[in-house]
C-alpha atoms as a PDB file:
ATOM      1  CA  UNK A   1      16.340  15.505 -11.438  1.00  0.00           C
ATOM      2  CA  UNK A   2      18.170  15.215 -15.081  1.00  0.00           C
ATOM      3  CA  UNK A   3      20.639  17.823 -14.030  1.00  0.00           C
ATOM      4  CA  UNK A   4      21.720  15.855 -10.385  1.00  0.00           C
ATOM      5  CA  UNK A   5      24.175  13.485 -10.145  1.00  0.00           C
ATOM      6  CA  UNK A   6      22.116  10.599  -9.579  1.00  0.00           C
ATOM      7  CA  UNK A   7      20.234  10.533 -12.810  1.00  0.00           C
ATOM      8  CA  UNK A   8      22.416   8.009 -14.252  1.00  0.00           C
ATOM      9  CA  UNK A   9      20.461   5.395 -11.828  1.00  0.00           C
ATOM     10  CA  UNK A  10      17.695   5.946 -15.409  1.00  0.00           C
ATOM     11  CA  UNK A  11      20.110   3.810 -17.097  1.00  0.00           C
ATOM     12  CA  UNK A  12      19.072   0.548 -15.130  1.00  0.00           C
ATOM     13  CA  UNK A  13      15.455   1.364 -16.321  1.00  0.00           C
ATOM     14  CA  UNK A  14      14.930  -1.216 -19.394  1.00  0.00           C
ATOM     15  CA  UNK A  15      12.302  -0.468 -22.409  1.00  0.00           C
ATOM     16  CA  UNK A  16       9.630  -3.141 -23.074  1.00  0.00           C
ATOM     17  CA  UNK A  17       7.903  -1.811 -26.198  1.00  0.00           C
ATOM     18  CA  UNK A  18       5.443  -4.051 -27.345  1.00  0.00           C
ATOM     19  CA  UNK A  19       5.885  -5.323 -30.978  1.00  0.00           C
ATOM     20  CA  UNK A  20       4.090  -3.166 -33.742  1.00  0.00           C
ATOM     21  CA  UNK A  21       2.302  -4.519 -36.118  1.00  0.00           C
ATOM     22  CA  UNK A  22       0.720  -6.704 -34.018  1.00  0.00           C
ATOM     23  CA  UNK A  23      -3.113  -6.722 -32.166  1.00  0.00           C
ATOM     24  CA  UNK A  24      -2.632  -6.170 -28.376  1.00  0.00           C
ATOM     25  CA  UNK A  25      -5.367  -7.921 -26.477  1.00  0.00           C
ATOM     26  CA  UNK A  26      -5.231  -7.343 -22.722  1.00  0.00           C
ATOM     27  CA  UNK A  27      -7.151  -9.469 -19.994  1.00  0.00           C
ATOM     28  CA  UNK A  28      -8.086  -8.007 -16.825  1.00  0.00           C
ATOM     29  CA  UNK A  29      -8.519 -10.662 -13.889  1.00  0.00           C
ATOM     30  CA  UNK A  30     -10.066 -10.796 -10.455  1.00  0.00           C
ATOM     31  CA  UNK A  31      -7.633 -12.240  -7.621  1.00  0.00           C
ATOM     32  CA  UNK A  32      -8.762 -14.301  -4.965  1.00  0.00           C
ATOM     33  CA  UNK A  33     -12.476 -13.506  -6.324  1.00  0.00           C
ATOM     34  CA  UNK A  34     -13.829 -16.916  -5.154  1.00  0.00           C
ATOM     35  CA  UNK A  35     -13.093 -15.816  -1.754  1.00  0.00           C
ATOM     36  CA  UNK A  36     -14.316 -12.153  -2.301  1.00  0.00           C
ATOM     37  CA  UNK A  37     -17.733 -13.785  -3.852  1.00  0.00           C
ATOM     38  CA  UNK A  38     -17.544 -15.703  -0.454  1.00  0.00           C
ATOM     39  CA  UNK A  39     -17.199 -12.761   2.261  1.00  0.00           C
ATOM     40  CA  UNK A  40     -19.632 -10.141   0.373  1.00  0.00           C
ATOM     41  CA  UNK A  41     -22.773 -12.870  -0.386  1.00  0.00           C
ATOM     42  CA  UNK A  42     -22.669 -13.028  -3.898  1.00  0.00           C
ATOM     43  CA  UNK A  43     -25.955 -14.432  -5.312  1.00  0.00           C
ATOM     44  CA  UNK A  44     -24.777 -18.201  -6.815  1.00  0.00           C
ATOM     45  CA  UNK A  45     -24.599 -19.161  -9.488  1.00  0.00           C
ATOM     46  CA  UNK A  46     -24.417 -15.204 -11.328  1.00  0.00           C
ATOM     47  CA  UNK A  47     -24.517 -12.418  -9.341  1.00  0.00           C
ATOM     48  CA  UNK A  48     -26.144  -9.652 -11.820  1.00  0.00           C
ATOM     49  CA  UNK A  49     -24.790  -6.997  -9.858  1.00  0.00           C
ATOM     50  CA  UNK A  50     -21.611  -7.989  -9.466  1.00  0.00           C
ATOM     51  CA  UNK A  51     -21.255  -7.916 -13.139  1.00  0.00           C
ATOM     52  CA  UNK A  52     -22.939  -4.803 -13.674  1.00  0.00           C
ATOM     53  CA  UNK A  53     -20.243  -4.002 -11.708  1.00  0.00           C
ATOM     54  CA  UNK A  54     -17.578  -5.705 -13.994  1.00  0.00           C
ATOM     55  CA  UNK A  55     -19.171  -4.024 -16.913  1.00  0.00           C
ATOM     56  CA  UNK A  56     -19.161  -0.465 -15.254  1.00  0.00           C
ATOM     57  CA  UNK A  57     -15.249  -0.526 -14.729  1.00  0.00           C
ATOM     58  CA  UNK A  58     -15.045  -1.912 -18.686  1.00  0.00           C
ATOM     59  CA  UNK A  59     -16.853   1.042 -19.506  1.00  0.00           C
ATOM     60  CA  UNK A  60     -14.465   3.075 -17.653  1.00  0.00           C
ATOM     61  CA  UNK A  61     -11.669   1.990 -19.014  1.00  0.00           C
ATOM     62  CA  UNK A  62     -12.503   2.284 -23.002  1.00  0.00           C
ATOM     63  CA  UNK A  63     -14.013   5.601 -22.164  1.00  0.00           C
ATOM     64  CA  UNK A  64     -10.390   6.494 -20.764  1.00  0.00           C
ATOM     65  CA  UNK A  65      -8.528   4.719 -23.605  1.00  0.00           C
ATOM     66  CA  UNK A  66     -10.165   5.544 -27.108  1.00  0.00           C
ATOM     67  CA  UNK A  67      -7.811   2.480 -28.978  1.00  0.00           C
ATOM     68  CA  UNK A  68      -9.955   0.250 -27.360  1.00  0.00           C
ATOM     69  CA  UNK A  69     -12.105  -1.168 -30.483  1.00  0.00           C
ATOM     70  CA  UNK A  70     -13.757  -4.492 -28.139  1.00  0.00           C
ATOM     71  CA  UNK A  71     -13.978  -5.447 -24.969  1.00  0.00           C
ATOM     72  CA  UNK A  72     -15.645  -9.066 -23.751  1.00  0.00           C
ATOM     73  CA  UNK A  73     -16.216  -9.856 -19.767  1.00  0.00           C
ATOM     74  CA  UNK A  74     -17.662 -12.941 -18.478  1.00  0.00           C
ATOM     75  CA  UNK A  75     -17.392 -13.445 -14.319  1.00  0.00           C
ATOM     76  CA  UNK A  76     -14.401 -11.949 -13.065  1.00  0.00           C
ATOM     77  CA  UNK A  77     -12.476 -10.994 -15.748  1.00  0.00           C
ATOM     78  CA  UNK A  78     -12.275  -8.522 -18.976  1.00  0.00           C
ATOM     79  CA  UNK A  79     -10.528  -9.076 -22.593  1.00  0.00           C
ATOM     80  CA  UNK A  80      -9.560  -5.697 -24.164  1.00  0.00           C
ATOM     81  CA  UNK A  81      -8.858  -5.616 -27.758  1.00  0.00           C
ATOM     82  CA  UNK A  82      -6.100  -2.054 -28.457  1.00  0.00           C
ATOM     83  CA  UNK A  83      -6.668  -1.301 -32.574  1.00  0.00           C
ATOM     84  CA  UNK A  84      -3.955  -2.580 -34.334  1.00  0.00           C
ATOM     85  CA  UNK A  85      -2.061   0.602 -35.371  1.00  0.00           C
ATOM     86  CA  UNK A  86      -2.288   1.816 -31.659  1.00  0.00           C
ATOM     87  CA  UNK A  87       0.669   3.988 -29.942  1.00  0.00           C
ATOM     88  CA  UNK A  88      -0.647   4.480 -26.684  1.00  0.00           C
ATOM     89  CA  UNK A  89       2.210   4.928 -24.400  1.00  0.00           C
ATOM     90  CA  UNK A  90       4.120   4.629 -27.100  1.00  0.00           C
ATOM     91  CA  UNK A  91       3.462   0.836 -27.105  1.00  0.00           C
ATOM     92  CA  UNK A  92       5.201   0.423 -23.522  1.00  0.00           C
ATOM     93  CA  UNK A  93       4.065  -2.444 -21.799  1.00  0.00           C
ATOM     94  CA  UNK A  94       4.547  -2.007 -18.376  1.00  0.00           C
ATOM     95  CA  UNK A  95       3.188   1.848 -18.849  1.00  0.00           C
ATOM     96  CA  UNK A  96      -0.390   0.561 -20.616  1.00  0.00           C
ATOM     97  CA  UNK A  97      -0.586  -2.562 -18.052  1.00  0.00           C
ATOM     98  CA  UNK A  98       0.198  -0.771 -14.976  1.00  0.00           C
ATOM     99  CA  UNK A  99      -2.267   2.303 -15.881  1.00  0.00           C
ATOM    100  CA  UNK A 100      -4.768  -0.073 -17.729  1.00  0.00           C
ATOM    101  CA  UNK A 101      -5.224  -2.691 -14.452  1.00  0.00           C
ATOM    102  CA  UNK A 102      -5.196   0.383 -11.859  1.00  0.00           C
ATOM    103  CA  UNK A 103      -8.145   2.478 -13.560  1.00  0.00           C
ATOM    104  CA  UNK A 104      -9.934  -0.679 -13.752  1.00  0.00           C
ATOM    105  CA  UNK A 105      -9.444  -2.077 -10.223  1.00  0.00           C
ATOM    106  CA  UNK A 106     -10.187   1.875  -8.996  1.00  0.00           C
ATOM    107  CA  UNK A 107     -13.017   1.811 -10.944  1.00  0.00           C
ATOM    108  CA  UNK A 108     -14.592  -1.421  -9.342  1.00  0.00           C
ATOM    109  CA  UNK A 109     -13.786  -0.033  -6.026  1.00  0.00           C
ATOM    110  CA  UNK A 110     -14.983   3.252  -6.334  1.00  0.00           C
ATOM    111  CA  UNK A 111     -18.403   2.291  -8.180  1.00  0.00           C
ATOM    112  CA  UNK A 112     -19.177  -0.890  -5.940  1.00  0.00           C
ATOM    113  CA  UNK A 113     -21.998   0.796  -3.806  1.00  0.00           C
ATOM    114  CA  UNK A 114     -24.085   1.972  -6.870  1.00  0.00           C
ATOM    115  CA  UNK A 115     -24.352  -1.518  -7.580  1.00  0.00           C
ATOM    116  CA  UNK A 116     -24.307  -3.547  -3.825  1.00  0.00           C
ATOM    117  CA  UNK A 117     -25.254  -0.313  -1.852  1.00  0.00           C
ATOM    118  CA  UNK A 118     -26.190  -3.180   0.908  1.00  0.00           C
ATOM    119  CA  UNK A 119     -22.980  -4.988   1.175  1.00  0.00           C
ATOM    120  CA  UNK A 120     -20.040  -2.866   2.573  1.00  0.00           C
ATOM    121  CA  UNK A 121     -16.321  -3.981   1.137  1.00  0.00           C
ATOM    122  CA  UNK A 122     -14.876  -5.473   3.840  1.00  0.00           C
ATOM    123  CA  UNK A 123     -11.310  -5.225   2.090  1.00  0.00           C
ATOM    124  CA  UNK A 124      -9.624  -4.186  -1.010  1.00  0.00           C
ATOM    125  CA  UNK A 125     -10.447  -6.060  -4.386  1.00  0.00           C
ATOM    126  CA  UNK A 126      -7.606  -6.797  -6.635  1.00  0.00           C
ATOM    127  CA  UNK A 127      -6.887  -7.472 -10.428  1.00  0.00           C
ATOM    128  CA  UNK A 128      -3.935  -8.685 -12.396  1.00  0.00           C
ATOM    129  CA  UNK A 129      -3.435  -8.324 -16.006  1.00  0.00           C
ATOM    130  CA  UNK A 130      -1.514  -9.567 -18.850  1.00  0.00           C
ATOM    131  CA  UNK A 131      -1.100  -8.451 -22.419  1.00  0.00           C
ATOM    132  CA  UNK A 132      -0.563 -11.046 -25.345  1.00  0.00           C
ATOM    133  CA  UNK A 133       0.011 -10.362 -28.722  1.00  0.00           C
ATOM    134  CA  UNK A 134      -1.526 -11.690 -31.927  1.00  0.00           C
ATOM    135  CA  UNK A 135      -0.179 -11.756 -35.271  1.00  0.00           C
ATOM    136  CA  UNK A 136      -3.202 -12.171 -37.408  1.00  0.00           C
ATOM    137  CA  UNK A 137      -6.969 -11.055 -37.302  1.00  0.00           C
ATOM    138  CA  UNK A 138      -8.048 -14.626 -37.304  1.00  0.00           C
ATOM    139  CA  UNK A 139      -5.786 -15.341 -33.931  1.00  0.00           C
ATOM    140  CA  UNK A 140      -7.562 -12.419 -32.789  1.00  0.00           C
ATOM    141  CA  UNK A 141     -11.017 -13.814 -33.307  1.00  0.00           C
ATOM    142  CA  UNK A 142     -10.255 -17.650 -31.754  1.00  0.00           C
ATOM    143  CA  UNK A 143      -9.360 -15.641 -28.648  1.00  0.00           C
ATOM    144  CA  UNK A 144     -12.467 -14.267 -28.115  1.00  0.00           C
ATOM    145  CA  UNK A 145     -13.862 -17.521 -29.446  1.00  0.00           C
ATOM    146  CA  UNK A 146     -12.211 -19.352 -26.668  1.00  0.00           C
ATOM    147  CA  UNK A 147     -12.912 -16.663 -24.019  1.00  0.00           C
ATOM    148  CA  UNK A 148     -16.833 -16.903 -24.918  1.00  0.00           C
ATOM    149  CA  UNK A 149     -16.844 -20.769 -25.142  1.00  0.00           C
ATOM    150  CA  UNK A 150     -15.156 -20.468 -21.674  1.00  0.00           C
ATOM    151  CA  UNK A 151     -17.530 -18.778 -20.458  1.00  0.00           C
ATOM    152  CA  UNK A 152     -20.294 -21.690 -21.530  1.00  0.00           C
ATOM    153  CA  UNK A 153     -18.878 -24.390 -20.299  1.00  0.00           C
ATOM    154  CA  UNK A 154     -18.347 -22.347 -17.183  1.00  0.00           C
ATOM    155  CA  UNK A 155     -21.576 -21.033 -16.553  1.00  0.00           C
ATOM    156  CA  UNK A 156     -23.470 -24.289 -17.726  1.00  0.00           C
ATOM    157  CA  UNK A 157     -21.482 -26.017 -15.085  1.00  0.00           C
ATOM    158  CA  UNK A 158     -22.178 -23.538 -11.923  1.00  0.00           C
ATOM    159  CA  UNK A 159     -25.796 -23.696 -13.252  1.00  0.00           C
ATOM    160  CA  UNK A 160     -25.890 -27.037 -12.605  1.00  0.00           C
ATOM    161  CA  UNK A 161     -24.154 -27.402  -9.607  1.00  0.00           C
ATOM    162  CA  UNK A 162     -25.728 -24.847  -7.522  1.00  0.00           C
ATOM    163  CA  UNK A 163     -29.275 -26.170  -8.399  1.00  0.00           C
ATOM    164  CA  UNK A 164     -27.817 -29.480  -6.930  1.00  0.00           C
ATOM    165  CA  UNK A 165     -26.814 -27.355  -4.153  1.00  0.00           C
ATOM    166  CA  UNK A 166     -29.150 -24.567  -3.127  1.00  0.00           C
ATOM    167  CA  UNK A 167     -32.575 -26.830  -5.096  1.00  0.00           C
ATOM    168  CA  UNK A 168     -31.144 -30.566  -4.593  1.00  0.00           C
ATOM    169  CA  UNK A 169     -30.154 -30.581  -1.623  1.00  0.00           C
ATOM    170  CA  UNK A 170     -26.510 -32.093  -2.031  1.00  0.00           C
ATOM    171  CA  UNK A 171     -23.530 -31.099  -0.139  1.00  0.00           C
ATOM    172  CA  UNK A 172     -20.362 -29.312  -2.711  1.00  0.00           C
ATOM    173  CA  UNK A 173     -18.547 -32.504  -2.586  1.00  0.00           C
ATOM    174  CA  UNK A 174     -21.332 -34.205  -3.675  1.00  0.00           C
ATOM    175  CA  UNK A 175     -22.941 -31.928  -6.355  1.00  0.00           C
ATOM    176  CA  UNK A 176     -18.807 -31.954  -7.650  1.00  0.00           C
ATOM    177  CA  UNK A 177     -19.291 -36.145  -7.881  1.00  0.00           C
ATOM    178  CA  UNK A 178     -23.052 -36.128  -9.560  1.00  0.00           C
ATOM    179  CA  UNK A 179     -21.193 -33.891 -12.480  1.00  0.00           C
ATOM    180  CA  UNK A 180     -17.733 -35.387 -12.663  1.00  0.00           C
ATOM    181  CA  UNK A 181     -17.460 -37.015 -16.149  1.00  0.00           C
ATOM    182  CA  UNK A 182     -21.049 -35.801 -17.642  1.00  0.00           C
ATOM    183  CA  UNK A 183     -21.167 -33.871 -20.812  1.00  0.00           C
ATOM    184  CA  UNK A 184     -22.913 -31.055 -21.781  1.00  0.00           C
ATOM    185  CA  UNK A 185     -26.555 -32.873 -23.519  1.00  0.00           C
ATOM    186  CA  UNK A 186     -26.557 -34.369 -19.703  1.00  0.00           C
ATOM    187  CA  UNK A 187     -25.967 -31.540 -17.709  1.00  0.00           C
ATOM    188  CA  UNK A 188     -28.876 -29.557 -19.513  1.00  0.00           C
ATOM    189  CA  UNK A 189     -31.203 -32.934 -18.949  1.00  0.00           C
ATOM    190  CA  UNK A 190     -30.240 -32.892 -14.917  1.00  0.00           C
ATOM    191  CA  UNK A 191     -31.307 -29.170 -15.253  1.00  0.00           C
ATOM    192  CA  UNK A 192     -34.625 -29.631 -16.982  1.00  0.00           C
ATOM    193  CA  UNK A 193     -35.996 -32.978 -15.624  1.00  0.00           C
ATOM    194  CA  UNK A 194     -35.015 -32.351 -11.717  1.00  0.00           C
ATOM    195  CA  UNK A 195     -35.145 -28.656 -11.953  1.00  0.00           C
ATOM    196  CA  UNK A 196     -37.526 -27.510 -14.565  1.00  0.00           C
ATOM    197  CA  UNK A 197     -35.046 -24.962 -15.805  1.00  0.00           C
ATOM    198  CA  UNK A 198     -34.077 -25.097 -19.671  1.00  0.00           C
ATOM    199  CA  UNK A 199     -30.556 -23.528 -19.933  1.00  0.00           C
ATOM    200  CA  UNK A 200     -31.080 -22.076 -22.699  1.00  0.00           C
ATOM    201  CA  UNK A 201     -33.853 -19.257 -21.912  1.00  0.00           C
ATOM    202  CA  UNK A 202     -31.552 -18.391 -18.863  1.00  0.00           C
ATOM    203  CA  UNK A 203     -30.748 -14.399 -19.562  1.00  0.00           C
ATOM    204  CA  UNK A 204     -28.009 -14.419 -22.386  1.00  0.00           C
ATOM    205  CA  UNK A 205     -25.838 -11.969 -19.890  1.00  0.00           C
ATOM    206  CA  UNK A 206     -25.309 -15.545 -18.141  1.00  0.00           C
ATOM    207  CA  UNK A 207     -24.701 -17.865 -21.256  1.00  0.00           C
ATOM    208  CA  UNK A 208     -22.977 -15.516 -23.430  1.00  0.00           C
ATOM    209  CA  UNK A 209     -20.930 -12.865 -21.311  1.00  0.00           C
ATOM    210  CA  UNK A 210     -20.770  -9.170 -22.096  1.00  0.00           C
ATOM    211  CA  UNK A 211     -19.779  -7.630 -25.217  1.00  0.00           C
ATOM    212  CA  UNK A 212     -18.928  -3.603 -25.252  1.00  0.00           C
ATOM    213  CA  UNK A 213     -18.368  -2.313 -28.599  1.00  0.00           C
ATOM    214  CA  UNK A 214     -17.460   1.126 -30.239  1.00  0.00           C
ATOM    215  CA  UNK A 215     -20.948   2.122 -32.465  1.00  0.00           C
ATOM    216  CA  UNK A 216     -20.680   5.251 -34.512  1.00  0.00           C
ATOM    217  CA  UNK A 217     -23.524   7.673 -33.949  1.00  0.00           C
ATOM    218  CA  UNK A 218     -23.735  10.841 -36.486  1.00  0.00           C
ATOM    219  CA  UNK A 219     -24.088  14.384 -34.811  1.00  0.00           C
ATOM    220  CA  UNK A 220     -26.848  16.224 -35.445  1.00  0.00           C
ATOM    221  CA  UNK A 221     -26.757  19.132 -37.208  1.00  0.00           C
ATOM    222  CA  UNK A 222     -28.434  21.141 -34.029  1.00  0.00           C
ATOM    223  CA  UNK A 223     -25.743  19.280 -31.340  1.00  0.00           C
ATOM    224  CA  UNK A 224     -23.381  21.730 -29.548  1.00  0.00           C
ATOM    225  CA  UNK A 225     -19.437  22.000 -30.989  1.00  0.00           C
ATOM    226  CA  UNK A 226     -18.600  21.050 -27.631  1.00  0.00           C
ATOM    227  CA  UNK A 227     -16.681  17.405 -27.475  1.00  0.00           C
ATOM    228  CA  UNK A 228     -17.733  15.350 -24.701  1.00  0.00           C
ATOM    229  CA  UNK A 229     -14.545  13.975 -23.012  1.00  0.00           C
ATOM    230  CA  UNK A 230     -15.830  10.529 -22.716  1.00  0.00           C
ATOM    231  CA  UNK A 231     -16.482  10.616 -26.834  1.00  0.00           C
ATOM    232  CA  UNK A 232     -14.257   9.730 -29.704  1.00  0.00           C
ATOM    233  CA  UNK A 233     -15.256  11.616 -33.005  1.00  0.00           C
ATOM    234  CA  UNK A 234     -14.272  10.173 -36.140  1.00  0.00           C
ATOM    235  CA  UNK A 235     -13.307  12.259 -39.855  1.00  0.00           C
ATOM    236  CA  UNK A 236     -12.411  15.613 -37.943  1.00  0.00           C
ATOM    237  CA  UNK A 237     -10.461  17.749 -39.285  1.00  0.00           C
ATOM    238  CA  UNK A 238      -7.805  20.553 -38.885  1.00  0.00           C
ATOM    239  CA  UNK A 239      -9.098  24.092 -38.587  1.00  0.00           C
ATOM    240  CA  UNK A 240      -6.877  24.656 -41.622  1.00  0.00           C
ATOM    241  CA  UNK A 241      -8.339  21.957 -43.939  1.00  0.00           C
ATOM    242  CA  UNK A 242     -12.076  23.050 -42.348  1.00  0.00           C
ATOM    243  CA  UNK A 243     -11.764  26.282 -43.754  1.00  0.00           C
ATOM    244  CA  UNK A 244     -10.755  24.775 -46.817  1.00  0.00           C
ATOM    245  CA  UNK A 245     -13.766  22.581 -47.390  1.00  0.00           C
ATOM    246  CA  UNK A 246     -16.230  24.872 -46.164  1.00  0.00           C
ATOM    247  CA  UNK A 247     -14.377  27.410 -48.637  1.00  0.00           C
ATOM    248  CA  UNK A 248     -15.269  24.892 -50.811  1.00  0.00           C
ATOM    249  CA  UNK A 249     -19.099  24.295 -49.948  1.00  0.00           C
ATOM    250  CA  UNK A 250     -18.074  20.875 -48.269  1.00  0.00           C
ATOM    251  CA  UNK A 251     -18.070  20.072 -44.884  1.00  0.00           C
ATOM    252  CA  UNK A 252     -16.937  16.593 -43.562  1.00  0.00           C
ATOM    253  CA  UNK A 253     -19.766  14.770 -41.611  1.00  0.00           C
ATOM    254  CA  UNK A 254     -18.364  14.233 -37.749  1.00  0.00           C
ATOM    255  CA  UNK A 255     -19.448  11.131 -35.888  1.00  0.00           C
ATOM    256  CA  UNK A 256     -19.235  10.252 -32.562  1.00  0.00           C
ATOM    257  CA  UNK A 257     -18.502   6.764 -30.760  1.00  0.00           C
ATOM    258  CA  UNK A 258     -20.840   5.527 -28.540  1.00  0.00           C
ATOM    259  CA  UNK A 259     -19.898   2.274 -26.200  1.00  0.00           C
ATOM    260  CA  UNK A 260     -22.782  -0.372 -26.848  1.00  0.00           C
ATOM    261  CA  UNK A 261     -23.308  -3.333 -24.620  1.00  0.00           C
ATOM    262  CA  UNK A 262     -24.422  -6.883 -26.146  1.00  0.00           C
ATOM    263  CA  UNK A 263     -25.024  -9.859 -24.793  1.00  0.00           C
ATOM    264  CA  UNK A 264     -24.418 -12.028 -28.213  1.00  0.00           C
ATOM    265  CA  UNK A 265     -22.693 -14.445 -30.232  1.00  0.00           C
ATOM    266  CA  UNK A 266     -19.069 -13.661 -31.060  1.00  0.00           C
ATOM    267  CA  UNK A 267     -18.040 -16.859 -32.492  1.00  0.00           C
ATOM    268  CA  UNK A 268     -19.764 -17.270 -35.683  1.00  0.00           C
ATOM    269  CA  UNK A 269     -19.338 -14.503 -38.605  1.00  0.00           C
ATOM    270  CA  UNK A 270     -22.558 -11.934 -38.123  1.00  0.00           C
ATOM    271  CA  UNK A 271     -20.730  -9.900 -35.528  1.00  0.00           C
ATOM    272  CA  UNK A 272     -17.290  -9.265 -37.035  1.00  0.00           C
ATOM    273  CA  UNK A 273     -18.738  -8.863 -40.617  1.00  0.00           C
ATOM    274  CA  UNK A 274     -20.837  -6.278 -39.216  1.00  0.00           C
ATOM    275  CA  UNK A 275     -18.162  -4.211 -37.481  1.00  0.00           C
ATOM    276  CA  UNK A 276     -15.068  -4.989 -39.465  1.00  0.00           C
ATOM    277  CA  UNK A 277     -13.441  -1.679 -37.919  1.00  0.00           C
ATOM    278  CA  UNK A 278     -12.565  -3.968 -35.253  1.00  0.00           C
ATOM    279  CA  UNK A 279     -10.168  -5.540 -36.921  1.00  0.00           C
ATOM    280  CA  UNK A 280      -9.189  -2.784 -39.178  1.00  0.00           C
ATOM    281  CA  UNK A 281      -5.065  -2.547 -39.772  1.00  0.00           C
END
């Protein structure tokens, strides 16, 4: 095509490289999931395999994309955090979102009857996705802090409300009324004195979301020299400088990335002082 004499319609095409410099987090979201929740049964007020789900397409994705230091899911949607000196794509937006949203949403699609091998997809599933950028680690950090709190408030409330609902008896409208205006201390009361449930020994997958992380495992001395595709190994070296270290009787210790999942605080200090790779420049 460069040498026809329509190439020059290329010209119209506009860059949109994302700033460097700066820490890329992109958020995956479910469309229309209230209705898809609807149609395929899901179990109110947390479907566990329906995030399982979620958490199998997050998997997916930072297996696919090795810049990917954090991701965080709660319901139907995903935060991705890209390392800060990333060049994937050469830092072209619509390239990363495009690519980044479509392996996910395939994912979900093509994975769905490991986890609801009972419910057939009556249609397609769709996600959108955005990417903002942050300046500074501590932006970085009240993001996640807000997505995490989000997800609190959010699950405490469906909590509620569906034990008004499927245990209480009340119609939407009215479970919707009983809550408007009450505060969190008051929600959890409703919850233990009609319910017997105490929120807060409620699986922490629920109250806390998912966190998938990058954890460095060292290779054993006896592993095979074969790189797994889905692994990122860390202090490699050139076949050039190997031969000069092990010319030297050293020989550079290789480690390879693992993807954890937690279920666990991200707000307070214990998890980012533990990993500060995350947030590495």
């Amino acid at each position: 095509m460069a040498g026809s004499k329509f190439a020059y319609v290329r010209n119209f095409e506009l860059p949109d490289p994302l700033l460097p410099g700066t820490f890329m987090v992109l958020r995956i979201d479910g469309h229309a999931f209230h209705r898809l929740s609807t149609e395929h049964d899901f179990v109110k007020p947390n479907d566990e395999r329906a995030l399982q789900l979620m958490d199998h397409a997050a998997r997916d994705l930072m297996n696919e994309f090795k810049d990917i230091v954090l991701g965080f899911g709660e319901s139907d949607e995903y935060s991705f955090l890209f390392r800060k000196s990333t060049a994937l794509y050469n830092r072209r937006e619509s390239k990363i979102l495009s690519m980044a949203t479509s392996l996910f949403t395939s994912s979900y699609v093509f994975n769905w009857t490991r986890y609801l091998p009972n419910t057939p997809l009556k249609y397609c599933p769709s996600f959108d996705g955005r990417i903002v950028l942050y300046p500074a680690a501590n932006i970085v950090r009240d993001y996640f802090s807000w997505r995490q709190a989000d997800t609190h408030i959010n699950n405490l409330y469906n909590t509620v409300f569906w034990a008004l609902v499927l245990k209480g008896g009340q119609t939407t409208a009215e479970a919707h009324a009983t809550l408007r205006g009450t505060v969190s201390s008051q929600k959890h009361e409703i919850l233990f004195s009609r319910f017997d449930i105490n929120y807060n020994e409620l699986p922490a997958q629920f109250r806390k979301g998912s966190v998938l992380v990058r954890s460095e495992v060292p290779r054993g001395a006896d592993e095979e020299n074969e790189v797994p595709p889905s692994s990122t190994f860390l202090g490699s070296t050139s076949p050039n400088t190997t031969s000069a270290a092990q010319g030297k009787g050293k020989k550079k210790a290789r480690v390879r990335t693992t993807i954890e999942l937690l279920h666990c605080d991200i707000i307070g200090d214990e998890f980012w002082n533990a990993r500060p790779n995350i947030l590495a420049e």
